[in-house]
C-alpha atoms as a PDB file:
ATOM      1  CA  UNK A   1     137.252  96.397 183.498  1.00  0.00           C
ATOM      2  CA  UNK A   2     138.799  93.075 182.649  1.00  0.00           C
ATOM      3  CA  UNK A   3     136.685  90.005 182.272  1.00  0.00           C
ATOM      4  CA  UNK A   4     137.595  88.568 185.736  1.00  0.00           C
ATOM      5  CA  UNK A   5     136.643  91.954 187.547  1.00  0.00           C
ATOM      6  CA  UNK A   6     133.408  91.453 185.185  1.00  0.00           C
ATOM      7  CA  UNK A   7     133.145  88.408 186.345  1.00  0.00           C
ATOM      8  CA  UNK A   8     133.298  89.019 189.961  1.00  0.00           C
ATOM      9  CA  UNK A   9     131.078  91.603 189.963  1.00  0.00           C
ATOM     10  CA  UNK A  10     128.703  89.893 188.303  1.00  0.00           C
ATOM     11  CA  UNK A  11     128.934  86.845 190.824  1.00  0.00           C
ATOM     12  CA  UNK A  12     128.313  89.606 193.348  1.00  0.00           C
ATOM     13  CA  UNK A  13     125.421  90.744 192.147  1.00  0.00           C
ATOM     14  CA  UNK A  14     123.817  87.042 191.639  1.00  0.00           C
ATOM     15  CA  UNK A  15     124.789  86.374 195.286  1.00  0.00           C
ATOM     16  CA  UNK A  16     122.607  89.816 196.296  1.00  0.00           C
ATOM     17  CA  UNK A  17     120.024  88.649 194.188  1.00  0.00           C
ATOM     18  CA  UNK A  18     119.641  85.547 195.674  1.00  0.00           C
ATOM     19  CA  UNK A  19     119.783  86.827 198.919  1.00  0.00           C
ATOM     20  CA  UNK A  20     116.872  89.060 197.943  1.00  0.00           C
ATOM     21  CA  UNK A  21     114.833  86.362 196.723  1.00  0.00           C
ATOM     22  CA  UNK A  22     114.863  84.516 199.859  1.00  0.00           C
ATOM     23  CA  UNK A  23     114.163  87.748 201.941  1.00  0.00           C
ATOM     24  CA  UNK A  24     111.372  88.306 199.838  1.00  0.00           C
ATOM     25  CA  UNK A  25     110.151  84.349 200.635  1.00  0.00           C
ATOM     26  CA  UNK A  26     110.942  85.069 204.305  1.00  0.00           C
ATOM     27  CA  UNK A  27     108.476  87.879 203.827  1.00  0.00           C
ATOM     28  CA  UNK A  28     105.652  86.385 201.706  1.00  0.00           C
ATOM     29  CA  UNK A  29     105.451  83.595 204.432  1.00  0.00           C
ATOM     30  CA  UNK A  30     104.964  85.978 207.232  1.00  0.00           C
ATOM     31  CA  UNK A  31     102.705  87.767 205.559  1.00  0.00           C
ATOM     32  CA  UNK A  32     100.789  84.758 204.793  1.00  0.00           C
ATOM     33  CA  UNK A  33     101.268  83.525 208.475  1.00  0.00           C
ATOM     34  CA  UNK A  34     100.026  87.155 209.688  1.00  0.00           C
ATOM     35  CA  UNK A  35      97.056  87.157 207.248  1.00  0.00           C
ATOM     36  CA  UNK A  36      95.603  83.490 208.590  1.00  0.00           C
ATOM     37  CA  UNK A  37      96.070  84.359 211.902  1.00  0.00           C
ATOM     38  CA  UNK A  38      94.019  87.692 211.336  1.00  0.00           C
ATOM     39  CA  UNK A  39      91.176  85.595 209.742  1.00  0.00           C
ATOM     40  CA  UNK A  40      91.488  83.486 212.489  1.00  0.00           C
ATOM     41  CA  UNK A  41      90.845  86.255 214.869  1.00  0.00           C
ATOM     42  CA  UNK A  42      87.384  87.184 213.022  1.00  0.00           C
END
């Protein structure tokens, strides 16, 4: 593997990260959301 293939695929992988992280966010908020509204619901 040459270093621009390296490169790429390296690039590819930050950009999956990334878009992991934010899913992850996406999902910390709902569950945040979910758990006040539960406690709300007590």
């Amino acid at each position: 593997m040459d270093n621009r293939q390296l490169a790429n695929e390296v690039n590819s992988l930050k950009e999956t990260m990334e878009s992991l992280i934010m899913e992850i966010q996406y999902l910390r908020n709902d569950l945040e959301t979910a758990s006040k509204e539960n406690e709300g619901m007590k």
